[in-house]
Structures are given as structure tokens and as C-alpha cells.
Protein backbone atom coordinates (compact mmCIF):
# COMPACT_ATOMS: atom_id res chain seq x y z
CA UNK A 1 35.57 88.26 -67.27
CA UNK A 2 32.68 90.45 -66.30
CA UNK A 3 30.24 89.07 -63.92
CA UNK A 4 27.49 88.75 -66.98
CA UNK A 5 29.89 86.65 -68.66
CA UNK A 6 30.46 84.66 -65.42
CA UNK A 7 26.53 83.94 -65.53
CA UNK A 8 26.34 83.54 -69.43
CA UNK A 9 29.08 80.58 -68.70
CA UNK A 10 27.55 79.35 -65.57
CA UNK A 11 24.11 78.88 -67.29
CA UNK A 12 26.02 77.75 -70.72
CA UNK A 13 27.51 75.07 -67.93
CA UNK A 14 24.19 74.19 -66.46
CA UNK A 15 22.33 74.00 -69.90
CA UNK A 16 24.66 71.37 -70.97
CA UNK A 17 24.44 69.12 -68.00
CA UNK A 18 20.73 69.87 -67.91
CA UNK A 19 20.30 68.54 -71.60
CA UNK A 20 22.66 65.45 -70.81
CA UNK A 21 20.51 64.34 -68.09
CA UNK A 22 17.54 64.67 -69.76
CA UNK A 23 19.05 62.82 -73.07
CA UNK A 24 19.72 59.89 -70.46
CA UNK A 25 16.27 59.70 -69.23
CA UNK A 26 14.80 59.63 -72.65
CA UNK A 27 17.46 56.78 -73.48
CA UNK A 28 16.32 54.76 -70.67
CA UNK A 29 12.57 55.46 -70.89
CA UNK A 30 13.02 53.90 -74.37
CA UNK A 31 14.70 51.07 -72.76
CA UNK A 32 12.31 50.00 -70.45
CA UNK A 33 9.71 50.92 -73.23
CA UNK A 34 10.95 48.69 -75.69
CA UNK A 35 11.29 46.11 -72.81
CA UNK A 36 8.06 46.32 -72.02
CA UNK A 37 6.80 45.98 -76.12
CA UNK A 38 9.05 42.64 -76.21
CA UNK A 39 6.65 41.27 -73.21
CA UNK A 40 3.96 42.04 -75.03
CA UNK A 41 5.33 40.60 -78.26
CA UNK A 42 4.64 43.31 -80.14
CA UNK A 43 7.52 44.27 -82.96
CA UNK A 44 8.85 48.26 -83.39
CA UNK A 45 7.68 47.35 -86.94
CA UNK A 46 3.91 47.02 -85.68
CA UNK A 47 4.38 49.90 -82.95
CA UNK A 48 5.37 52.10 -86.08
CA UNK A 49 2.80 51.12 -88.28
CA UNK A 50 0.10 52.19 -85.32
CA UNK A 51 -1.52 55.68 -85.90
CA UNK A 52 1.04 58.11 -83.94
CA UNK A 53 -1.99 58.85 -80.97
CA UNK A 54 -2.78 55.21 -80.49
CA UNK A 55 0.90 54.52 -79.98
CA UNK A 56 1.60 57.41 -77.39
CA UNK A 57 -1.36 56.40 -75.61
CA UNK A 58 0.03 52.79 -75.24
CA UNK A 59 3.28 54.19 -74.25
CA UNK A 60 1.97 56.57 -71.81
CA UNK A 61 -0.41 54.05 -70.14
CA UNK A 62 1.87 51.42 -70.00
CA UNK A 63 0.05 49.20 -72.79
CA UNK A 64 -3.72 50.06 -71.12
CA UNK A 65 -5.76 49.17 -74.20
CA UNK A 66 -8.36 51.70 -73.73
């Protein structure tokens, strides 16, 4: 194994972790996210039928109706 190879399979390593982590994160974001819509009382069916911009704007201020 040349020492390139070493690095391709180091990063190859490191991607995969890297994309793991961040597939957990996005799991539990979701999580609390749909915790937070069942507080609220608000269904997935109405969150989907929002325009996509009003519904990332309630997700990313935590519900702020603006």
C-alpha cells in the first residue's frame, strides 16, 4: 500500500463515520422536531400541506409564527 492509498483509505474511513454522525443528528433533530409539532398539535399531514418556506421557517424558529 502506497502512502496515497493509505490517505485515500484513511479519508474513505473518516467520510463514512463523518456521514454516520451526521445521519444521527438529522434522525434526532427530526425527533425532537416532531416532538415539538405533537405539543403544538399540529399533524405531519398539516406540516406537509404548508408551503415548503413557511414550514422551514417554523422548524428553524422553533414554531415562532412570524
Amino acid at each position: 500500500m502506497t502512502p496515497a492509498e493509505r490517505i485515500v483509505f484513511a479519508n474513505r474511513k473518516n467520510n463514512r463515520r463523518r456521514s454516520h454522525s451526521r445521519y444521527l443528528t438529522t434522525i434526532s433533530r427530526c425527533r425532537t422536531w416532531l416532538k415539538e409539532a405533537s405539543l403544538f398539535k399540529i399533524s405531519i399531514k398539516q406540516i406537509q400541506a404548508l408551503p415548503r418556506n413557511i414550514a422551514h421557517r417554523l422548524r428553524t424558529n422553533g414554531f415562532d409564527q412570524s
